[in-house]
C-alpha atoms as a PDB file:
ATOM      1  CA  UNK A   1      12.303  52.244-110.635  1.00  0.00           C
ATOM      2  CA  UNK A   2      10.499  50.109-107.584  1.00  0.00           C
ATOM      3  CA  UNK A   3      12.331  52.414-105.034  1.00  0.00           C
ATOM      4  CA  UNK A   4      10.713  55.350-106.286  1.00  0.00           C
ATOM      5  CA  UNK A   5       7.515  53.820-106.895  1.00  0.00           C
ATOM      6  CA  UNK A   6       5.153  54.183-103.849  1.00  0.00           C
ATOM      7  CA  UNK A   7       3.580  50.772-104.495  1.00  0.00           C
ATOM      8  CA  UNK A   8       6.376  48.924-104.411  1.00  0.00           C
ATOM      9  CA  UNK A   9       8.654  51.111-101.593  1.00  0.00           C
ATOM     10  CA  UNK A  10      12.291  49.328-100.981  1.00  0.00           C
ATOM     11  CA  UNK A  11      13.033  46.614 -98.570  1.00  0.00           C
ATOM     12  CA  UNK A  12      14.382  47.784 -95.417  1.00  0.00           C
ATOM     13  CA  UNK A  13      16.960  45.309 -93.654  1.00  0.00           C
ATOM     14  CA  UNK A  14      16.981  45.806 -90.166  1.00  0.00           C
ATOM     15  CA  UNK A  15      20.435  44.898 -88.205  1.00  0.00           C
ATOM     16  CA  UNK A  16      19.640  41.740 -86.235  1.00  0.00           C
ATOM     17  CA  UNK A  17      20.438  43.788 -83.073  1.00  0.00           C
ATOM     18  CA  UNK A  18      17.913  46.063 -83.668  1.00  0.00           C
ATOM     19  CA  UNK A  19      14.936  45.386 -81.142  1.00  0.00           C
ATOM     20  CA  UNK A  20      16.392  42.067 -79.491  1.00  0.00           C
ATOM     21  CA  UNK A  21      15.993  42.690 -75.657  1.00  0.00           C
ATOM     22  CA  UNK A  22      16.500  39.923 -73.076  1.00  0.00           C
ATOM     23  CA  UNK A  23      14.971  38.789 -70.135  1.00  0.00           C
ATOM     24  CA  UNK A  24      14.389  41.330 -67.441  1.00  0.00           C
ATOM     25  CA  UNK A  25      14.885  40.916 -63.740  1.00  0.00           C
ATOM     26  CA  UNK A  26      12.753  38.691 -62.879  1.00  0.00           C
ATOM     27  CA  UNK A  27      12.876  36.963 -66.320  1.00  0.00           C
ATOM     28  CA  UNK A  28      16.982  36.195 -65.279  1.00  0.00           C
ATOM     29  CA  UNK A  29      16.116  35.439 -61.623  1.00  0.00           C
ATOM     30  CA  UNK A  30      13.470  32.977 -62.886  1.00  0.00           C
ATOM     31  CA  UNK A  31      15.039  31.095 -65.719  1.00  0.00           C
ATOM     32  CA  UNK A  32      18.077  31.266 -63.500  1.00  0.00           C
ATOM     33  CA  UNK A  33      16.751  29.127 -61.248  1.00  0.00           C
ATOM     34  CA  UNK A  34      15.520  27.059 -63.968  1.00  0.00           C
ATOM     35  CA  UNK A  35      18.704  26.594 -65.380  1.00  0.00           C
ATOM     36  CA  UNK A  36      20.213  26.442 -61.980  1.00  0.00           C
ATOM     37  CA  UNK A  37      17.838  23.412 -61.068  1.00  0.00           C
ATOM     38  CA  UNK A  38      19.048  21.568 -64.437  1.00  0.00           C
ATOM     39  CA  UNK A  39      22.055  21.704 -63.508  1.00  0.00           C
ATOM     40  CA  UNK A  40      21.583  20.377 -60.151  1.00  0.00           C
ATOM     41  CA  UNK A  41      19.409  17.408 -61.097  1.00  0.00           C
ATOM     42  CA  UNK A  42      22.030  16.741 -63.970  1.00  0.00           C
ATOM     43  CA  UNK A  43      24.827  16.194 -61.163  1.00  0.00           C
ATOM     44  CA  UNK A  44      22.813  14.596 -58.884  1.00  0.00           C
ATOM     45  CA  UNK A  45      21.579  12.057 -61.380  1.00  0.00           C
ATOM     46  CA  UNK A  46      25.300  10.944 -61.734  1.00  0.00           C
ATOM     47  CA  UNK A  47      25.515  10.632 -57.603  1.00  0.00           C
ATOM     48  CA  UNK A  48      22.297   8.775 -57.597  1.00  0.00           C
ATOM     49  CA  UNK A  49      23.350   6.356 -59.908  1.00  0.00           C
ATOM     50  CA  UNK A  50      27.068   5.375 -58.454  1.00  0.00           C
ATOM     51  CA  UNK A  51      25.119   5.576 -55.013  1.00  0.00           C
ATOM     52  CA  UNK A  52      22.506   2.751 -55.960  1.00  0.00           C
ATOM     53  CA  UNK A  53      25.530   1.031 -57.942  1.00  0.00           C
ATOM     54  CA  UNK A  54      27.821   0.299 -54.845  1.00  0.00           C
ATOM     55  CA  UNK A  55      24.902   0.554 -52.173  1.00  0.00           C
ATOM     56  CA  UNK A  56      22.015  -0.319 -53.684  1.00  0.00           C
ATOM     57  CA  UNK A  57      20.313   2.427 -51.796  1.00  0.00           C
ATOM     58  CA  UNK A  58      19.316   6.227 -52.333  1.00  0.00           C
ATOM     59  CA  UNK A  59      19.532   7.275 -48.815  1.00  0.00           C
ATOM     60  CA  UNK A  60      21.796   9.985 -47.965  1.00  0.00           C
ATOM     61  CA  UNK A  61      24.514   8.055 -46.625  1.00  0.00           C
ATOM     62  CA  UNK A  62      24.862   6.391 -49.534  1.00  0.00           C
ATOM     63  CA  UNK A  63      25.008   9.365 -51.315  1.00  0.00           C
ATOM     64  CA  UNK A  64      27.608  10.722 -48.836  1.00  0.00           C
ATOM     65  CA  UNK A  65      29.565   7.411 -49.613  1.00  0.00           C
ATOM     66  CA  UNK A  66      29.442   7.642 -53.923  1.00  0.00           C
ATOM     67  CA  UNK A  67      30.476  11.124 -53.537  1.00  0.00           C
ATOM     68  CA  UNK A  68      33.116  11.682 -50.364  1.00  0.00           C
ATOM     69  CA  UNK A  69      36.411  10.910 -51.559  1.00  0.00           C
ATOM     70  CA  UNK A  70      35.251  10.221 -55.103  1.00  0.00           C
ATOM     71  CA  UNK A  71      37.487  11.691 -58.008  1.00  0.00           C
ATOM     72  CA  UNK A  72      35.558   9.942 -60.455  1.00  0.00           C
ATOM     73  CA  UNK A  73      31.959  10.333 -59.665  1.00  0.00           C
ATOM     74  CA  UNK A  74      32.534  13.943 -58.591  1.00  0.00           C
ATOM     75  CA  UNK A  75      34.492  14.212 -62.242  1.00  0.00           C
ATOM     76  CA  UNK A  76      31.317  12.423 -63.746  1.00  0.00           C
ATOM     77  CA  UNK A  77      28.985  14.521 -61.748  1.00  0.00           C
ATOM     78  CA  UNK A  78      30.329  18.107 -63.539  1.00  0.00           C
ATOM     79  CA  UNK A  79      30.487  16.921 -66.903  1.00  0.00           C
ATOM     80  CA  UNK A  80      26.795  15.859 -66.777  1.00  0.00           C
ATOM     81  CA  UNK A  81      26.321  19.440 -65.261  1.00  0.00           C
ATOM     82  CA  UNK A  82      26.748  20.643 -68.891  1.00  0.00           C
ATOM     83  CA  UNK A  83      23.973  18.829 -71.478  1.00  0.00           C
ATOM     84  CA  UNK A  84      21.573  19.968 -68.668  1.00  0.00           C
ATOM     85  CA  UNK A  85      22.399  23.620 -68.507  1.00  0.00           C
ATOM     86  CA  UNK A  86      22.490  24.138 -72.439  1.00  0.00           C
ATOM     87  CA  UNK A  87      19.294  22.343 -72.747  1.00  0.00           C
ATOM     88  CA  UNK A  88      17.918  24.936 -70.314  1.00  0.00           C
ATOM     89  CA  UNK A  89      19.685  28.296 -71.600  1.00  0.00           C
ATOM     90  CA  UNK A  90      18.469  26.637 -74.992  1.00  0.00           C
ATOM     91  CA  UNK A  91      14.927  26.887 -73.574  1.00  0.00           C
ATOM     92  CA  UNK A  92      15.526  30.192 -71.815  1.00  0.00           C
ATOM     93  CA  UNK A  93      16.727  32.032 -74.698  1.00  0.00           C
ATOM     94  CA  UNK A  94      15.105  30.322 -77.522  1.00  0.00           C
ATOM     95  CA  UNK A  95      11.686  32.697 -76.238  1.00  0.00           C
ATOM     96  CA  UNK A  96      13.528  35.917 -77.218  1.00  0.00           C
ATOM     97  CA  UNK A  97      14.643  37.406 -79.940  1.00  0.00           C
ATOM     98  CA  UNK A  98      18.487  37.205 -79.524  1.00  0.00           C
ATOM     99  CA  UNK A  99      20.321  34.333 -81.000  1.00  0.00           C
ATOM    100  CA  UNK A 100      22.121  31.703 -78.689  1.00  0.00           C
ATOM    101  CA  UNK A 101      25.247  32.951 -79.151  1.00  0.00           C
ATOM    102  CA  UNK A 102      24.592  36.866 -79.212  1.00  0.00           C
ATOM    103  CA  UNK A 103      22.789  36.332 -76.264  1.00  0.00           C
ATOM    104  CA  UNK A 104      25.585  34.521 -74.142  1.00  0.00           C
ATOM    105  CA  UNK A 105      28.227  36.485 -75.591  1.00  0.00           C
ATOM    106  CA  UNK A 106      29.353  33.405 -77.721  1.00  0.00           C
ATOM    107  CA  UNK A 107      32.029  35.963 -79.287  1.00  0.00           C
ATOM    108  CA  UNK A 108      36.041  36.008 -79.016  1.00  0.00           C
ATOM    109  CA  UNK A 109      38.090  39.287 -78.444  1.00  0.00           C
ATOM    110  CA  UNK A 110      41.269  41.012 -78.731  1.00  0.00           C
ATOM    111  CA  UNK A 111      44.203  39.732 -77.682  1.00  0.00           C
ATOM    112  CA  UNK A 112      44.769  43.000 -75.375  1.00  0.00           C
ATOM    113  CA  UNK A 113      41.606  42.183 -73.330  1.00  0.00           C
ATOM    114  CA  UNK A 114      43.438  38.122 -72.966  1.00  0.00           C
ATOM    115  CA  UNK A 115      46.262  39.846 -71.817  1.00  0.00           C
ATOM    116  CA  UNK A 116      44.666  41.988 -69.631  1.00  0.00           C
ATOM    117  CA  UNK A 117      42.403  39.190 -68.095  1.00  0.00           C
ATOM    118  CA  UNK A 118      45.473  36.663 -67.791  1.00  0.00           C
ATOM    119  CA  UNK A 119      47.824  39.119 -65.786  1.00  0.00           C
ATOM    120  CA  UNK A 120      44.946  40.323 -63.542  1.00  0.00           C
ATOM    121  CA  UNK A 121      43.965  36.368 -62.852  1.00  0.00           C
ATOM    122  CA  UNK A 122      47.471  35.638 -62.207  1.00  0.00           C
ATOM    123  CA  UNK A 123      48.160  38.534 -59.751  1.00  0.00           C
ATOM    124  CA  UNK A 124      44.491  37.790 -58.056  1.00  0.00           C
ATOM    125  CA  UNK A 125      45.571  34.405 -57.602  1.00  0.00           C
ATOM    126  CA  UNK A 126      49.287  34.957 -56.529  1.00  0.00           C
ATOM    127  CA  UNK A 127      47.805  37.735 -53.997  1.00  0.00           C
ATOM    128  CA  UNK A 128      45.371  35.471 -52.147  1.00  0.00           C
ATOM    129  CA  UNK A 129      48.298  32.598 -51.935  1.00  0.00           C
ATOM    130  CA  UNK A 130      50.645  34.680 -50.133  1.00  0.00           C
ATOM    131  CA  UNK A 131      47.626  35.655 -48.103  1.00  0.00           C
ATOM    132  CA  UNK A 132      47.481  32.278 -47.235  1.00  0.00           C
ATOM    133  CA  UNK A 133      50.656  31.584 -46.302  1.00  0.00           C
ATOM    134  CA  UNK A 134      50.730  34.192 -44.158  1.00  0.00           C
ATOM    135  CA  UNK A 135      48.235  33.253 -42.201  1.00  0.00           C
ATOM    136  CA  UNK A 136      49.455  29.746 -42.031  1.00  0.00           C
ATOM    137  CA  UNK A 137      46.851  28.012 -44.130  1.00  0.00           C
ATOM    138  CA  UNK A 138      47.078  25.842 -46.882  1.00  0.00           C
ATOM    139  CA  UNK A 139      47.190  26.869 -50.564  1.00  0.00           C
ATOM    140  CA  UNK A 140      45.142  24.625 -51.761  1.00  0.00           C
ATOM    141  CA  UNK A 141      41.379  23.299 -50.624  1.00  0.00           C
ATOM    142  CA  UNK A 142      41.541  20.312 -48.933  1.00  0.00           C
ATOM    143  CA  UNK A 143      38.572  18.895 -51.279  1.00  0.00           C
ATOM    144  CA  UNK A 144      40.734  19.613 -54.476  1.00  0.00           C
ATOM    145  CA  UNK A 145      43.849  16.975 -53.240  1.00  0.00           C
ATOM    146  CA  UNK A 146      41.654  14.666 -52.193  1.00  0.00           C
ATOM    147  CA  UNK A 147      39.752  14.595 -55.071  1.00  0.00           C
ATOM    148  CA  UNK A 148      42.811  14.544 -57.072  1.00  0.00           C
ATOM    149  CA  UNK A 149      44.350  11.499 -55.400  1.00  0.00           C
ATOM    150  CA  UNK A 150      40.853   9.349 -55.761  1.00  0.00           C
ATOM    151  CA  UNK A 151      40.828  10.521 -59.044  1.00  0.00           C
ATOM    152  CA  UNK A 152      44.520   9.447 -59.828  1.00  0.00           C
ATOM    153  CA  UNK A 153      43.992   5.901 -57.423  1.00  0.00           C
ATOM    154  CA  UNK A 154      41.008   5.246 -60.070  1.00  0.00           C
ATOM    155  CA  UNK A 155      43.494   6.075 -63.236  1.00  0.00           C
ATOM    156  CA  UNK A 156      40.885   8.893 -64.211  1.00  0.00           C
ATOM    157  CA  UNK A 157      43.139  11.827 -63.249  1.00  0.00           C
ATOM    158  CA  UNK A 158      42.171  12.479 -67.132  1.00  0.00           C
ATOM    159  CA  UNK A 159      38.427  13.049 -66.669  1.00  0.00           C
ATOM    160  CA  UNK A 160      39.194  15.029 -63.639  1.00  0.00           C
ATOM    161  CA  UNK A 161      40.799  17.338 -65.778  1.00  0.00           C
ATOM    162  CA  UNK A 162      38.009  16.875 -68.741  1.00  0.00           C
ATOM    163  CA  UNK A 163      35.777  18.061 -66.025  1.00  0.00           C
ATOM    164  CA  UNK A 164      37.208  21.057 -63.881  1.00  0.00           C
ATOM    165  CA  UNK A 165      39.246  22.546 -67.050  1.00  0.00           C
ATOM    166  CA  UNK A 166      36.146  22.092 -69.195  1.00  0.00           C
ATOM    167  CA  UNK A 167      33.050  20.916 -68.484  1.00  0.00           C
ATOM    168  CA  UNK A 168      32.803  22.962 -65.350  1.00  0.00           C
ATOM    169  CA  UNK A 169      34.063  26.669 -66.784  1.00  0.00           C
ATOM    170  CA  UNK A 170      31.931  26.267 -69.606  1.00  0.00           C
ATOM    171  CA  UNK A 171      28.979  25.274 -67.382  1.00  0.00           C
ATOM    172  CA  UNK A 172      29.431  28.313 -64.785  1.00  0.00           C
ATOM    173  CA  UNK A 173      30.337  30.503 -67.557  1.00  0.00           C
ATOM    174  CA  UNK A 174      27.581  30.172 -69.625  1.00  0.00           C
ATOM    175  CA  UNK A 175      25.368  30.573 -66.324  1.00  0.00           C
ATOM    176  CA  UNK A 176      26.711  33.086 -64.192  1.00  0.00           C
ATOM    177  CA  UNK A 177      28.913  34.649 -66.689  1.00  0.00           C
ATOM    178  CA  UNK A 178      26.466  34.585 -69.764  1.00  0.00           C
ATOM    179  CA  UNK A 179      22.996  34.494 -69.065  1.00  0.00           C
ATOM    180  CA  UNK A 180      22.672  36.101 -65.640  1.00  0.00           C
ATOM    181  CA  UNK A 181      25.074  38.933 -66.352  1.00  0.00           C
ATOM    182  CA  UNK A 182      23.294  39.541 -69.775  1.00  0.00           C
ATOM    183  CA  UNK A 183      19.618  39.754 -68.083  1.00  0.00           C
ATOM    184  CA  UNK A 184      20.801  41.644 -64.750  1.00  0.00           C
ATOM    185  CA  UNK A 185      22.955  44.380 -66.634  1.00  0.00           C
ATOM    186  CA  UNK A 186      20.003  45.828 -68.905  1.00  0.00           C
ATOM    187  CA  UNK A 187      17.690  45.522 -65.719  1.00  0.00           C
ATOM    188  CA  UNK A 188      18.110  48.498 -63.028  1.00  0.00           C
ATOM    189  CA  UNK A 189      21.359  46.731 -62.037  1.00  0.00           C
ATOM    190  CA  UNK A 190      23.253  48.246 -64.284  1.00  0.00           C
ATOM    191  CA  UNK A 191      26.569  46.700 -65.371  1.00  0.00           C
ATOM    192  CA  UNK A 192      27.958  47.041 -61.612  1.00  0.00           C
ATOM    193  CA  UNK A 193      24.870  45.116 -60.302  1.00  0.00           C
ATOM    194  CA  UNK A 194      25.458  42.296 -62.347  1.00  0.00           C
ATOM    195  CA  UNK A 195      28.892  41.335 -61.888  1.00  0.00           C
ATOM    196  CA  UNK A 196      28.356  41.446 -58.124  1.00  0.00           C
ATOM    197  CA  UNK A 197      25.199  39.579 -58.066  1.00  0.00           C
ATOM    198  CA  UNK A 198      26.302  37.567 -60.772  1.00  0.00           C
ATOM    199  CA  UNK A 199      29.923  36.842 -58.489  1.00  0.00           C
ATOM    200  CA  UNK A 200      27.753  35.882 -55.670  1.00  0.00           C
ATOM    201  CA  UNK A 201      25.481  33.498 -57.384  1.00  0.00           C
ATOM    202  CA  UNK A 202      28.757  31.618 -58.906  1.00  0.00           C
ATOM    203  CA  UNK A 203      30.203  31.550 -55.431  1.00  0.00           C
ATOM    204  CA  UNK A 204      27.575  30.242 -53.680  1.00  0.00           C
ATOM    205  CA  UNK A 205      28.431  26.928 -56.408  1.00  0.00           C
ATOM    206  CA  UNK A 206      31.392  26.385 -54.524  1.00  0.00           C
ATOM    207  CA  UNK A 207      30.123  25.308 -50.866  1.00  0.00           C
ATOM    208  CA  UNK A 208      32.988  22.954 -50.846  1.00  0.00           C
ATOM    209  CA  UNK A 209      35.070  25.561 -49.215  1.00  0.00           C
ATOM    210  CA  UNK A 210      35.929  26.723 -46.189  1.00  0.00           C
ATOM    211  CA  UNK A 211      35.524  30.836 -45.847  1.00  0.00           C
ATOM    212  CA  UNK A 212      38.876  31.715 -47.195  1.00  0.00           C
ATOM    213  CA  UNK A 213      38.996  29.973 -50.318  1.00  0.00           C
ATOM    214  CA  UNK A 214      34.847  31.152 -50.489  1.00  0.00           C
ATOM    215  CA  UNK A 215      36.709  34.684 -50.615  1.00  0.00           C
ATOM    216  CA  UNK A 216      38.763  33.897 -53.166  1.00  0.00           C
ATOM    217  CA  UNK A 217      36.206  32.755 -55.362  1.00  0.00           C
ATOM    218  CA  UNK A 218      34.402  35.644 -54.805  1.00  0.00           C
ATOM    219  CA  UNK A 219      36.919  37.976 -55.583  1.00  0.00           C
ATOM    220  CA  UNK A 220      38.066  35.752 -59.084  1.00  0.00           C
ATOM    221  CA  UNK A 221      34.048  36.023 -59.910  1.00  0.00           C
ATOM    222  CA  UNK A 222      34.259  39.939 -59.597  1.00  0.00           C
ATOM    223  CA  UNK A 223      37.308  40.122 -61.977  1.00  0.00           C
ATOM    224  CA  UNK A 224      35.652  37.113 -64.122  1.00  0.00           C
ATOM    225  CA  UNK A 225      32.273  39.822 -64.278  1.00  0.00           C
ATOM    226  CA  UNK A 226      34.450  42.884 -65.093  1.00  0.00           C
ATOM    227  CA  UNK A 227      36.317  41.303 -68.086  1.00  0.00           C
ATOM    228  CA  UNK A 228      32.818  39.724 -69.316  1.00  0.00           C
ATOM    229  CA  UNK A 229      32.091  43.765 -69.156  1.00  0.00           C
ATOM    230  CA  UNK A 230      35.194  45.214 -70.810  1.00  0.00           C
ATOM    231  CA  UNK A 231      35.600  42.091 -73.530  1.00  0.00           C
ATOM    232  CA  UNK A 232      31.833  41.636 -73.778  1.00  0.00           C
ATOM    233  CA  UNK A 233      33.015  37.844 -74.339  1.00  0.00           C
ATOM    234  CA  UNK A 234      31.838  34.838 -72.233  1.00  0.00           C
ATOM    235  CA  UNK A 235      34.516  32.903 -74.136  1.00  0.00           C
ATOM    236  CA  UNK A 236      37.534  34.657 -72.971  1.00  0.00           C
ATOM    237  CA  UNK A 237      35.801  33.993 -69.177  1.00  0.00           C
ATOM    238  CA  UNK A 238      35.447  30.608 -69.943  1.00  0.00           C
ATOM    239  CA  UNK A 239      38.946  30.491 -71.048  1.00  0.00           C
ATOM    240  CA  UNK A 240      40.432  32.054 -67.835  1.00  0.00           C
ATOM    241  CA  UNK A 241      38.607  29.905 -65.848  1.00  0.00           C
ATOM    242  CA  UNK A 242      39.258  27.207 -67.250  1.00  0.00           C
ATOM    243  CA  UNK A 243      42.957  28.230 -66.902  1.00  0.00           C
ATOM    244  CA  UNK A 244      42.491  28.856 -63.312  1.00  0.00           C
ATOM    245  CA  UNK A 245      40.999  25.663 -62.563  1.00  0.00           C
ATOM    246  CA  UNK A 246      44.221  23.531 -64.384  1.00  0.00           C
ATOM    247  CA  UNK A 247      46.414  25.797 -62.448  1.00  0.00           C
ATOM    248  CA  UNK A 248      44.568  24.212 -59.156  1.00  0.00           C
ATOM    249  CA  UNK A 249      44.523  20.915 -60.317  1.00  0.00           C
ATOM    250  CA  UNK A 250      48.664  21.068 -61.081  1.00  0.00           C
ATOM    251  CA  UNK A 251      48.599  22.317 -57.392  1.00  0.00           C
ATOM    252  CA  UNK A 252      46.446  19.665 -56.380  1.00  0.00           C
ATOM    253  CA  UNK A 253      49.027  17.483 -58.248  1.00  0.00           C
ATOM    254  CA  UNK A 254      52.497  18.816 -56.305  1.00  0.00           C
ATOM    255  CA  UNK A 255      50.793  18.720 -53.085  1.00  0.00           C
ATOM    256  CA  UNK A 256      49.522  14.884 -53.286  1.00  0.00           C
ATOM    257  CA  UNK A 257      52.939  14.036 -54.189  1.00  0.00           C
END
């Protein structure tokens, strides 16, 4: 028998888990910058090209011009956000020795932890709009009803939604959500250090925003990192934000009338 035979011992399988680490600290911060930079340059390549199309310039004013106002090239602008950023996560995480999806947390859950996300969403959300009312400010950004009605002026109200409900939760996701998180909580963060710093960095995305709505995000991005703990899925984030993001642009849609 070969398994008793010392020349020809047994084959050990190790579990794929076994001995698959991923970046450290300043492997995260670093590719995270990387990634974030793809992303940018992604966007801005969209704004670039709509600015040179109707100005035939690349100055800054017409940059202001393709973009202010601009359901379309905004719309445009997010979904090219995404190619970029799996390219570079592709890149990132192609050097270790987790899969793609293991490392991102490419995994679904049980439909207690949906629950549990969708009802905590819902009640973050309905607690910072009656914040808002009672301070006498609007529900929704100003940004996200203008943007709607360019979007719907240009008959495109369809990519807008292609591109906020989509494009864009599976592009932050997959960033702040996936890859940072993963890196930051097995680094001397801990669990609790990455879903704040991991909140922050996916705040700081949306600059559109005046400081309330800049708290709100923040707060959604704490609850986002705390289910990405407690599921240990990036889909079920990407899934709640993508629902939170339709439930602004159905706002966006009673308030323009």
């Amino acid at each position: 028998m070969d398994s008793l035979d010392p020349a020809n011992p047994p084959v050990t399988i190790v579990p794929e888990h076994v001995n698959r680490r991923a970046w450290g600290f300043w492997g995260t911060v670093l590719w995270g910058l990387v990634v974030f930079a793809a992303m940018f340059v992604g966007q801005i390549a969209v704004v670039l090209f709509f600015a040179f199309v109707r100005g035939g310039a690349f100055d800054q004013a017409a940059m202001i011009r393709a973009v202010a106002g601009s359901g379309t090239t905004i719309s445009l602008s997010v979904i090219a956000g995404l190619p970029a950023v799996l390219l570079a996560l592709w890149f990132a995480i192609r050097f270790t020795r987790v899969s793609f999806a293991d490392y991102l947390a490419l995994r679904w859950t049980s439909w207690r932890n949906v629950a549990v996300g969708v009802i905590g969403l819902a009640a973050l959300v309905a607690g910072w709009d009656l914040m808002s009312r009672a301070i006498g400010k609007e529900v929704s950004p100003d940004f996200m009803t203008d943007v709607f009605k360019s979007a719907r002026a240009d008959d495109a109200v369809w990519l807008l939604v292609l591109a906020f409900c989509a494009a864009a939760p599976i592009t932050e996701e997959l960033f702040a959500r996936g890859f940072l998180y993963r890196g930051l909580s097995e680094s001397l963060l801990g669990v609790p250090g990455a879903i704040l710093v991991s909140s922050i960095v996916w705040t700081s995305l949306h600059l559109q925003y005046d400081w309330f709505f800049f708290g709100e995000v923040f707060c959604i991005g704490l609850w986002f990192g705390y289910i990405r703990y407690r599921s240990q899925s990036t889909w079920l984030t990407i899934v709640l934000h993508g629902l939170n993001n339709l439930a602004a642009v159905v706002q966006s849609y009673v308030l323009a009338g």
